[in-house]
PDB file of N, CA and C in Angstrom:
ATOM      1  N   UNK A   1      -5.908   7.379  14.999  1.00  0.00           N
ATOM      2  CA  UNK A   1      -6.050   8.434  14.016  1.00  0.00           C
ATOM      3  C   UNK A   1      -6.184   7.856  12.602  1.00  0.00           C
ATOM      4  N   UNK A   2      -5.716   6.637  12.262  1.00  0.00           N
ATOM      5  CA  UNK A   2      -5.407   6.442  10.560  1.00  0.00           C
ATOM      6  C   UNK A   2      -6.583   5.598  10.496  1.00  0.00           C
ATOM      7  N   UNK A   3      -7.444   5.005  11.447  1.00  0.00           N
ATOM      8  CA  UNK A   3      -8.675   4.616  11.753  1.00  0.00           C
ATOM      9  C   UNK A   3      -9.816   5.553  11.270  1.00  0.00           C
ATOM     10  N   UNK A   4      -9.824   6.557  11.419  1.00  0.00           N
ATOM     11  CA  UNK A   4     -10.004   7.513  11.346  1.00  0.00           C
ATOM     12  C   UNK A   4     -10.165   8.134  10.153  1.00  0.00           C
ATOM     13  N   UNK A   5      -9.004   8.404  10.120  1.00  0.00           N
ATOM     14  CA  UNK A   5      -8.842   8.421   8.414  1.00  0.00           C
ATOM     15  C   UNK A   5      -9.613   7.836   7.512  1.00  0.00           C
ATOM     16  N   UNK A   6      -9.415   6.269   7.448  1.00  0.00           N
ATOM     17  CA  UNK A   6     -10.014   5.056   6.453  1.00  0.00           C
ATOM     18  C   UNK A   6     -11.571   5.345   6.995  1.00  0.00           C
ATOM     19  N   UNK A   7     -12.534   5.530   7.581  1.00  0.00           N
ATOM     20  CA  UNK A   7     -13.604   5.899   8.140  1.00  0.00           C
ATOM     21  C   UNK A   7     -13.935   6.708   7.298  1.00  0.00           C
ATOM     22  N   UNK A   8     -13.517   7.614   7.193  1.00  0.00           N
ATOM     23  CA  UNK A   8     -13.835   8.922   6.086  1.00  0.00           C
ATOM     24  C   UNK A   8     -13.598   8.762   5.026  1.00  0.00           C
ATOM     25  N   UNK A   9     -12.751   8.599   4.807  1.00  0.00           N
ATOM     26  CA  UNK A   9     -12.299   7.771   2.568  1.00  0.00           C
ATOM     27  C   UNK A   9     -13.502   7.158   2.724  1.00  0.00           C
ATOM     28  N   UNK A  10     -14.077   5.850   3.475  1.00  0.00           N
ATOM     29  CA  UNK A  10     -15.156   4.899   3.664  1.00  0.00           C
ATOM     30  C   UNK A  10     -16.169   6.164   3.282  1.00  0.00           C
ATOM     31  N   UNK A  11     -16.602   6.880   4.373  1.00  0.00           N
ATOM     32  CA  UNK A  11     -17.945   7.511   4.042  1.00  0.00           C
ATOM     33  C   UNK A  11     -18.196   8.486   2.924  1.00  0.00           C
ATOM     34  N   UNK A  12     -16.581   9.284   2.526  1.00  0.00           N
ATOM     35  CA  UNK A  12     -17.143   9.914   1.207  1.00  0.00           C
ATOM     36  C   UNK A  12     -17.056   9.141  -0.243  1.00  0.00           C
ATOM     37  N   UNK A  13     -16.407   7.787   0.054  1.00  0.00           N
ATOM     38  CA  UNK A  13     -16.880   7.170  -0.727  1.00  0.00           C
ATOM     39  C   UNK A  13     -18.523   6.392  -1.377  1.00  0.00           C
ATOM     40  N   UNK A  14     -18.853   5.663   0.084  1.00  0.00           N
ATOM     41  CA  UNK A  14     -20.303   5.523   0.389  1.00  0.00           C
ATOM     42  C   UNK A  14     -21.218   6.900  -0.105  1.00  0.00           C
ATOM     43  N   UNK A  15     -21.025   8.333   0.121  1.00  0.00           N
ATOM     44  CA  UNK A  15     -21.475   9.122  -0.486  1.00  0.00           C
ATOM     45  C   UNK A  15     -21.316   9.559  -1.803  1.00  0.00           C
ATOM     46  N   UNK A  16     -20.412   9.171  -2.782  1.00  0.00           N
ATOM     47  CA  UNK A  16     -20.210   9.599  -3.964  1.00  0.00           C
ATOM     48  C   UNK A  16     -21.144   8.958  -4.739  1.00  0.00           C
ATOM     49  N   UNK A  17     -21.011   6.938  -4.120  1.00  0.00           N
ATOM     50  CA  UNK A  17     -22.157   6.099  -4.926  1.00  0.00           C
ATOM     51  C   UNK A  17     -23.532   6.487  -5.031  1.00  0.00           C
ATOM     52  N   UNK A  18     -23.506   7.396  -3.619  1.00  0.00           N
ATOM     53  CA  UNK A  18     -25.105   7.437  -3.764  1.00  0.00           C
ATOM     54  C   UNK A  18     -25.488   8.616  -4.469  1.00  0.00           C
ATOM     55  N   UNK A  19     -24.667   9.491  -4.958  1.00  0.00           N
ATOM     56  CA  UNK A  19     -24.360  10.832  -5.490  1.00  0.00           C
ATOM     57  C   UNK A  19     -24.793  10.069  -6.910  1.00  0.00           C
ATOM     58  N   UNK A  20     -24.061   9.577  -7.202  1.00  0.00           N
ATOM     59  CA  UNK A  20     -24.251   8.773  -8.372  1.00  0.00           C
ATOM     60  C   UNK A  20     -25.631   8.256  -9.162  1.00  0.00           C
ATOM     61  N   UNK A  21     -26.197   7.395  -8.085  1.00  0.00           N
ATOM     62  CA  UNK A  21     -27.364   7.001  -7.808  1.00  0.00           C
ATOM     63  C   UNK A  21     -28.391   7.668  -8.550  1.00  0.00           C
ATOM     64  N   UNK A  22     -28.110   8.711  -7.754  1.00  0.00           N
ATOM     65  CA  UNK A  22     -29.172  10.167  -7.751  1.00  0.00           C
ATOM     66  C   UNK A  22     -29.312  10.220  -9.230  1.00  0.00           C
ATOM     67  N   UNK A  23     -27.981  10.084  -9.828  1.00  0.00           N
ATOM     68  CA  UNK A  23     -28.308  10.816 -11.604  1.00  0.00           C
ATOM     69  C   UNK A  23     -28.918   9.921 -12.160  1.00  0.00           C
ATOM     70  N   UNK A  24     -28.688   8.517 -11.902  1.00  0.00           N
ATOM     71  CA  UNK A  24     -29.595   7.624 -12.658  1.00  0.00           C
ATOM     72  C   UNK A  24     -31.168   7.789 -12.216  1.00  0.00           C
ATOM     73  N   UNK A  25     -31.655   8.067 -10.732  1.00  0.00           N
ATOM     74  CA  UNK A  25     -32.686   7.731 -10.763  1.00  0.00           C
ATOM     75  C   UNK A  25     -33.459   9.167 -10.964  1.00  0.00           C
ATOM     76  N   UNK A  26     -32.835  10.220 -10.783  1.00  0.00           N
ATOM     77  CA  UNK A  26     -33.478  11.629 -11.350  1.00  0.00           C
ATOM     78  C   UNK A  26     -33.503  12.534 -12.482  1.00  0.00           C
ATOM     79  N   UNK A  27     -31.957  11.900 -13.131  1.00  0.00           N
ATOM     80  CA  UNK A  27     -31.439  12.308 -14.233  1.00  0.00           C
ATOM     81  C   UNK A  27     -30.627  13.766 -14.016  1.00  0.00           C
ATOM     82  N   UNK A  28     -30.194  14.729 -15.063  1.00  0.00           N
ATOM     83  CA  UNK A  28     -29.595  15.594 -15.418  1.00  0.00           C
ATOM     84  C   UNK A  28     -29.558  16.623 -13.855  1.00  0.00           C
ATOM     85  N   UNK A  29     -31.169  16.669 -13.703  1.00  0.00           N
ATOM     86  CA  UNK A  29     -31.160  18.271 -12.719  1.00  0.00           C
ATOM     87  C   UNK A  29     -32.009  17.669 -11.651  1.00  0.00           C
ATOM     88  N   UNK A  30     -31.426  17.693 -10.318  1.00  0.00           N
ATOM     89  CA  UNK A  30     -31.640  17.036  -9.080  1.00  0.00           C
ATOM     90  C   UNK A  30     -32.852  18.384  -8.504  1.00  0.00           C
ATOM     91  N   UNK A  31     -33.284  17.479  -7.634  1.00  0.00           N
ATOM     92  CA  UNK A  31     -34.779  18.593  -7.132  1.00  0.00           C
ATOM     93  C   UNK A  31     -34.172  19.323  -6.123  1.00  0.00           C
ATOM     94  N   UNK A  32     -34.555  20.635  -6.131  1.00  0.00           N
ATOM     95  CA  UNK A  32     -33.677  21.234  -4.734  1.00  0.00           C
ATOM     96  C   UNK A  32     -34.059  21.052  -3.836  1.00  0.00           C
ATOM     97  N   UNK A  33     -34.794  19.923  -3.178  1.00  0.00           N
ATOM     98  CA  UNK A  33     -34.583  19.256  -1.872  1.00  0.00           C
ATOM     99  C   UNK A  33     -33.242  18.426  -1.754  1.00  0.00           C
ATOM    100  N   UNK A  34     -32.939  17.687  -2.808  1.00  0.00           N
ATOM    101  CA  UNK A  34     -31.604  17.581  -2.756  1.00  0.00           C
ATOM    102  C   UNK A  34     -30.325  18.029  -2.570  1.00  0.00           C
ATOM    103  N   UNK A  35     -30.326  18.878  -3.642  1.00  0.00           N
ATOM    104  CA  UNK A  35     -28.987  19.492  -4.110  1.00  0.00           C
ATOM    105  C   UNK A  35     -28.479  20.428  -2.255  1.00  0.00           C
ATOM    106  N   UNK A  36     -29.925  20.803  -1.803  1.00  0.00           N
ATOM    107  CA  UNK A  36     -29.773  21.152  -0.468  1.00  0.00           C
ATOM    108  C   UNK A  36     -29.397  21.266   0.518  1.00  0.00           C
ATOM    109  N   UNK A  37     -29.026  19.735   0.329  1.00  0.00           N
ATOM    110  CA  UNK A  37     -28.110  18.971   1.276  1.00  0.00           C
ATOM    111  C   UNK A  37     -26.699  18.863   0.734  1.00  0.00           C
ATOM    112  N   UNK A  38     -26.714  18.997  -0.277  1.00  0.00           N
ATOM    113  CA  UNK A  38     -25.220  19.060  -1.115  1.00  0.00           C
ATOM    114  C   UNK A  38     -23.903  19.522  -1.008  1.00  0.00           C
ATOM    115  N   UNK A  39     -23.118  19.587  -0.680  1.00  0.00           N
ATOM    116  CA  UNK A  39     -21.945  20.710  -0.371  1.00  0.00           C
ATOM    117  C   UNK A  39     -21.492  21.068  -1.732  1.00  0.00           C
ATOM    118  N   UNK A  40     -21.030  21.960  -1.416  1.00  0.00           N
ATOM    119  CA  UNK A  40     -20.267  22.930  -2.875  1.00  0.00           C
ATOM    120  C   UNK A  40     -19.565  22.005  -3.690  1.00  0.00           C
ATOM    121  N   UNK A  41     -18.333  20.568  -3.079  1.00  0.00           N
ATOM    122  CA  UNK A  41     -17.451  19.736  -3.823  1.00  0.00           C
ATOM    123  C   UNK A  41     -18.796  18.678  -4.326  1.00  0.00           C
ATOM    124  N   UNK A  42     -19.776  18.124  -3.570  1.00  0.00           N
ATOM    125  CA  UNK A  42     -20.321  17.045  -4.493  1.00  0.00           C
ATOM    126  C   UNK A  42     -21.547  17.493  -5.339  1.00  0.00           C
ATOM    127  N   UNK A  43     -21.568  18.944  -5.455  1.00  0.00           N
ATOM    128  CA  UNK A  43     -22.294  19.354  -6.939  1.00  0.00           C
ATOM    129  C   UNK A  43     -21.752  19.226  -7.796  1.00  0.00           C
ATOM    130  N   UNK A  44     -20.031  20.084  -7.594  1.00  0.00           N
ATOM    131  CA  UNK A  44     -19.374  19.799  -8.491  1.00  0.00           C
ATOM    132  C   UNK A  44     -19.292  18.478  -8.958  1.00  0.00           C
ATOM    133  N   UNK A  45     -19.010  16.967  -8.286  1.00  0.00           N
ATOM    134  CA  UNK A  45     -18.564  16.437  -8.566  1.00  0.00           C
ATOM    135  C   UNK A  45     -19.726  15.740  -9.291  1.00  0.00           C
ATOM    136  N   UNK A  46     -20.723  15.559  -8.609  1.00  0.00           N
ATOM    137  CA  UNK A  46     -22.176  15.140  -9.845  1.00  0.00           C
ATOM    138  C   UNK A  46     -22.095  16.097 -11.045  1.00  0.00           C
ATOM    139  N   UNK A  47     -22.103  17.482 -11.425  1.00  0.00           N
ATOM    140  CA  UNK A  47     -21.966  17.871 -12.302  1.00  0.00           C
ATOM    141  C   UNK A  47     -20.858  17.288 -13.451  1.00  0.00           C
ATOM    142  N   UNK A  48     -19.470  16.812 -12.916  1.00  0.00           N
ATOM    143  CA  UNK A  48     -18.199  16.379 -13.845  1.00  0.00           C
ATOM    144  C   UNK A  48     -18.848  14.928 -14.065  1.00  0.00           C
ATOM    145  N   UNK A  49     -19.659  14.576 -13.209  1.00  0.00           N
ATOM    146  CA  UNK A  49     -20.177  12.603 -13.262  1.00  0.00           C
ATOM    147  C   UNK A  49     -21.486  13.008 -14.607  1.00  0.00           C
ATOM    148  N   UNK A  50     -22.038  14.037 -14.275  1.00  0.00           N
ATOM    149  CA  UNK A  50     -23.142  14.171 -15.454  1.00  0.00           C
ATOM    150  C   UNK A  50     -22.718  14.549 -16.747  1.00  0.00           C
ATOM    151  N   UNK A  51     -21.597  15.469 -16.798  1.00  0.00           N
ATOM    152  CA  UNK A  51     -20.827  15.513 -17.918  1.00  0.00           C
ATOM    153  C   UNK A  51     -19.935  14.250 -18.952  1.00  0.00           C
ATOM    154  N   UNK A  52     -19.384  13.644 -17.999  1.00  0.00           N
ATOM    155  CA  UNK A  52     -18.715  12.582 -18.459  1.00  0.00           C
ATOM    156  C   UNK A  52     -19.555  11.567 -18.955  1.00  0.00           C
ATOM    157  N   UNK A  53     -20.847  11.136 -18.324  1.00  0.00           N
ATOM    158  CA  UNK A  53     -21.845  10.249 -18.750  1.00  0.00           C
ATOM    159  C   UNK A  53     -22.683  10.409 -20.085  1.00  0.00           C
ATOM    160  N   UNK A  54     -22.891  12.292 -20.544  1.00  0.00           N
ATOM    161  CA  UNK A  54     -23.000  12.532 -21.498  1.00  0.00           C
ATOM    162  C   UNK A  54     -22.358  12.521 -22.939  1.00  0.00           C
ATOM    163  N   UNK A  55     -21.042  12.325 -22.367  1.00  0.00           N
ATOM    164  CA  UNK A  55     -20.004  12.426 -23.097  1.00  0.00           C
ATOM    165  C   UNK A  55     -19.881  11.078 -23.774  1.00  0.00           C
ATOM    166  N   UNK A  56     -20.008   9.695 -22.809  1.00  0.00           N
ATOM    167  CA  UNK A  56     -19.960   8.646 -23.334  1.00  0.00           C
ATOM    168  C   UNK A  56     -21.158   8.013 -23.304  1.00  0.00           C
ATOM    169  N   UNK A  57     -22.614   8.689 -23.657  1.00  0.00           N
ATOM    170  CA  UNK A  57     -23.857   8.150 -24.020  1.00  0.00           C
ATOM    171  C   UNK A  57     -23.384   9.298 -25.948  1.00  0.00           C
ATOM    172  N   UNK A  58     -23.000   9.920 -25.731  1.00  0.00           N
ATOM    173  CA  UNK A  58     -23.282  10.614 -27.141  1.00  0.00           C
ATOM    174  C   UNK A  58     -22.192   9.739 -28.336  1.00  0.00           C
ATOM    175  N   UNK A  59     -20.543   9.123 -27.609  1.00  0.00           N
ATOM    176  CA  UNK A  59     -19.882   8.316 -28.318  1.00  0.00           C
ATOM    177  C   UNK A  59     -20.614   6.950 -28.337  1.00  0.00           C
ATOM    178  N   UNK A  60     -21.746   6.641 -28.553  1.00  0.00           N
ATOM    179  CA  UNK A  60     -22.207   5.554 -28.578  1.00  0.00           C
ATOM    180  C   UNK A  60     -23.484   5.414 -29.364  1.00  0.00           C
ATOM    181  N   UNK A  61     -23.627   4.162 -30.399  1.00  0.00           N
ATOM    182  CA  UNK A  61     -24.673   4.319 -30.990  1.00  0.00           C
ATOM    183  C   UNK A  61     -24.135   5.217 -32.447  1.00  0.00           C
ATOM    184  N   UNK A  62     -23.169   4.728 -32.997  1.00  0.00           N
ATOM    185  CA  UNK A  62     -22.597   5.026 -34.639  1.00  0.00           C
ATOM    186  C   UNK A  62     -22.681   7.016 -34.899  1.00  0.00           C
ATOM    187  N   UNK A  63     -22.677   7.499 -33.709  1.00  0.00           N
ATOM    188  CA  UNK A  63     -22.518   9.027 -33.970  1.00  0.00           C
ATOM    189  C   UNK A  63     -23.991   9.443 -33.484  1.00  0.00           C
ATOM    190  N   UNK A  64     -24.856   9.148 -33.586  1.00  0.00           N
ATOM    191  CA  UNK A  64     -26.001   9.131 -33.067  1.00  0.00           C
ATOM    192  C   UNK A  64     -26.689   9.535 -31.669  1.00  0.00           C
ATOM    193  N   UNK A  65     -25.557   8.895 -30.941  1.00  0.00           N
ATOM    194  CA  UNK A  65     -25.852   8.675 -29.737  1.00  0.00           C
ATOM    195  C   UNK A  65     -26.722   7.388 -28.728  1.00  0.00           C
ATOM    196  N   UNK A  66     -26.758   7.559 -27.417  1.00  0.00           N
ATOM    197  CA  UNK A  66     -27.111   6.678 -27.089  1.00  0.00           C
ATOM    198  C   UNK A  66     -27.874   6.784 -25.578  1.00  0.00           C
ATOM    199  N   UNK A  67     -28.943   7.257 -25.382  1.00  0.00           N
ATOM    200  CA  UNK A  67     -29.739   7.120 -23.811  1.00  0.00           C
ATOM    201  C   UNK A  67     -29.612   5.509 -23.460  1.00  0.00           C
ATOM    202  N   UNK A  68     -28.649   5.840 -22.780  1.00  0.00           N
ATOM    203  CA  UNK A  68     -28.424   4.704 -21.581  1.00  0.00           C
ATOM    204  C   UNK A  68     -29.297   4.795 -20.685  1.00  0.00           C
ATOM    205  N   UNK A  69     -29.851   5.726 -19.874  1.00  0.00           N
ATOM    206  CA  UNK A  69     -30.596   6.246 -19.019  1.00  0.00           C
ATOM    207  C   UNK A  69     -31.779   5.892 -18.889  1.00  0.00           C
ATOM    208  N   UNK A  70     -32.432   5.324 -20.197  1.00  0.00           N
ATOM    209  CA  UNK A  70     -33.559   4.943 -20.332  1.00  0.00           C
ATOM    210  C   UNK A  70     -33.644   3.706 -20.742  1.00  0.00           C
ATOM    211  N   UNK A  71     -35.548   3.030 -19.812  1.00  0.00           N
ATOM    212  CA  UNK A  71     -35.901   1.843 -20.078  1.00  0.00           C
ATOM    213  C   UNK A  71     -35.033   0.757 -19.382  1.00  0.00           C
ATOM    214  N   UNK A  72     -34.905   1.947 -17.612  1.00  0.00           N
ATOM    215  CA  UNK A  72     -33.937   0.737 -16.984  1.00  0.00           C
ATOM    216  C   UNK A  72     -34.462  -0.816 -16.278  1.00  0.00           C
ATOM    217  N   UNK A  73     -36.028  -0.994 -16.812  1.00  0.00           N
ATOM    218  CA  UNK A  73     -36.621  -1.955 -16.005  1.00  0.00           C
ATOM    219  C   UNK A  73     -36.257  -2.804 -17.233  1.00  0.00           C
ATOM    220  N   UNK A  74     -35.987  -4.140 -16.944  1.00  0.00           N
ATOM    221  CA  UNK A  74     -36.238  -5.170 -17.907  1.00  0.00           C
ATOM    222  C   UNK A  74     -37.421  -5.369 -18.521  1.00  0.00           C
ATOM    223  N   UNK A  75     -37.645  -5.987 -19.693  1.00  0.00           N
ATOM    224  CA  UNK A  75     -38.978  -6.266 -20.545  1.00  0.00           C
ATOM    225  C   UNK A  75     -39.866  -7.147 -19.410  1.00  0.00           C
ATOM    226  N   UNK A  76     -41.066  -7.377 -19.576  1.00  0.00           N
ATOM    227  CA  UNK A  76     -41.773  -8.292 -18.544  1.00  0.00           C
ATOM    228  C   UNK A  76     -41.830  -9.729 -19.502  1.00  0.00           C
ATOM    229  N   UNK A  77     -41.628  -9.107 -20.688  1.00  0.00           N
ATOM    230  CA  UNK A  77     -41.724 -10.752 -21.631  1.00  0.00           C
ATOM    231  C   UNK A  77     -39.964 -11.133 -22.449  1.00  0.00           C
ATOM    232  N   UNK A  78     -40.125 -12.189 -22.089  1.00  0.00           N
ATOM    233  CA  UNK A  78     -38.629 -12.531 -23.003  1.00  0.00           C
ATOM    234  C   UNK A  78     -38.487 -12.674 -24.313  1.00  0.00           C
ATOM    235  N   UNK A  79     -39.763 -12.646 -24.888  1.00  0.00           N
ATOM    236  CA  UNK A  79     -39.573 -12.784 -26.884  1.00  0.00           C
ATOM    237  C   UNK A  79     -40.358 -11.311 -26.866  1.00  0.00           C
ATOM    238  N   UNK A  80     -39.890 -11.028 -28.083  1.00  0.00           N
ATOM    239  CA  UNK A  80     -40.107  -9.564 -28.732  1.00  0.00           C
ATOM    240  C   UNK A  80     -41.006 -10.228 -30.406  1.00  0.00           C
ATOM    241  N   UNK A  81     -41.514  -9.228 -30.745  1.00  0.00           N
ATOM    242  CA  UNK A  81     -42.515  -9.688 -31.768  1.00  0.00           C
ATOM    243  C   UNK A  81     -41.864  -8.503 -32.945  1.00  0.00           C
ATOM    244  N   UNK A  82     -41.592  -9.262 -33.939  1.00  0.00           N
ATOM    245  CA  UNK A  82     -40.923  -8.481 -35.211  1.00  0.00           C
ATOM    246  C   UNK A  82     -41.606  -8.651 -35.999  1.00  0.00           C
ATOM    247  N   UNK A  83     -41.616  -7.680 -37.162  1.00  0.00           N
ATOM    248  CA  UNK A  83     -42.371  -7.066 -38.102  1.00  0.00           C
ATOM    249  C   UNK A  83     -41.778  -7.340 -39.233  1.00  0.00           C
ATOM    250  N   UNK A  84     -41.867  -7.650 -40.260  1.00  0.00           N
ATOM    251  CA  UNK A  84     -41.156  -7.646 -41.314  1.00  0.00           C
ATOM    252  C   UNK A  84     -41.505  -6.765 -42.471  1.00  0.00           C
ATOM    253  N   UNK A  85     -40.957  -5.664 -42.853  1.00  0.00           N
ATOM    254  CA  UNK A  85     -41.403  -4.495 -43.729  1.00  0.00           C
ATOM    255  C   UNK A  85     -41.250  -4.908 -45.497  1.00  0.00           C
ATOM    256  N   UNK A  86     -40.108  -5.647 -45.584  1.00  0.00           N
ATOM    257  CA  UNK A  86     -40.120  -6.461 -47.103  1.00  0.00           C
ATOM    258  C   UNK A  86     -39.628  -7.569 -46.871  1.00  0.00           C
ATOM    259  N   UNK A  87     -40.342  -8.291 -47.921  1.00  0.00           N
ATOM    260  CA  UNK A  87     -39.675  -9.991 -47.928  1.00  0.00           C
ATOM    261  C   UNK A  87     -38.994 -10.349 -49.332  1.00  0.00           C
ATOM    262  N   UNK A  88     -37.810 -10.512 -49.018  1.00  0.00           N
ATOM    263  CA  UNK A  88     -36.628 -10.857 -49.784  1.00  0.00           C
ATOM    264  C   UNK A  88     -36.704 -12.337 -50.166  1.00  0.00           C
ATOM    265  N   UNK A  89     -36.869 -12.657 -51.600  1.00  0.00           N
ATOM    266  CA  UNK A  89     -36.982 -14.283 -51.994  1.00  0.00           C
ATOM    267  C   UNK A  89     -35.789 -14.723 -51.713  1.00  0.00           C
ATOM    268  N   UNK A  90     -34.703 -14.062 -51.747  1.00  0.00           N
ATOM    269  CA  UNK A  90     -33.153 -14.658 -51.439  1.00  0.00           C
ATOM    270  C   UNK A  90     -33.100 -15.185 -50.297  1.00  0.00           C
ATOM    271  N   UNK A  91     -33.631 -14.681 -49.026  1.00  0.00           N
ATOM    272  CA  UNK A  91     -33.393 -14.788 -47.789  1.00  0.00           C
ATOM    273  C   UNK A  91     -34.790 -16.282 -47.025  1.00  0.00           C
ATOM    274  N   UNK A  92     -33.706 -17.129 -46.761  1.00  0.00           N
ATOM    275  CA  UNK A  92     -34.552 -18.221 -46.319  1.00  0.00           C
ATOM    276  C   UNK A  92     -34.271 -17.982 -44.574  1.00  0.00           C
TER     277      UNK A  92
END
């Protein structure tokens, strides 16, 4: 029986990650082919995971905020090309 038990903690755990998943790779509002499959507790619980994520993308980034969410592929190049808008004689 407690086999049993740990089996299930196991799988609704395994299901929460992928619950998870979902918000990164669909964002805010899941397609209702999804949500479909959903039970009543892990809407809720993606809903409190989408809340909380908002909560600490908006404390981030000096009041401003902050989309974490986006631009999750890495650059394809490793140097970035900068612009310089004024040139300061002070600054060597």
């Amino acid at each position: 029986m407690k086999a049993l038990y740990e089996q299930s903690q196991t799988d609704v755990y395994y299901r929460l990650l992928c619950i998870r998943a979902l918000r990164w790779e669909y964002g805010s509002v899941l397609p209702t082919s999804i949500r479909f499959h959903m039970c009543a507790e892990e809407l809720e619980w993606f809903n409190q995971y989408k809340k909380s994520l908002a909560t600490y993308m908006r404390s981030l980034g000096g009041g401003e905020g902050l989309d974490i969410t986006q631009d999750m592929k890495p650059p394809k190049s490793l140097y970035i090309e900068v612009r310089i808008l004024n040139i300061y004689h002070g600054l060597r």
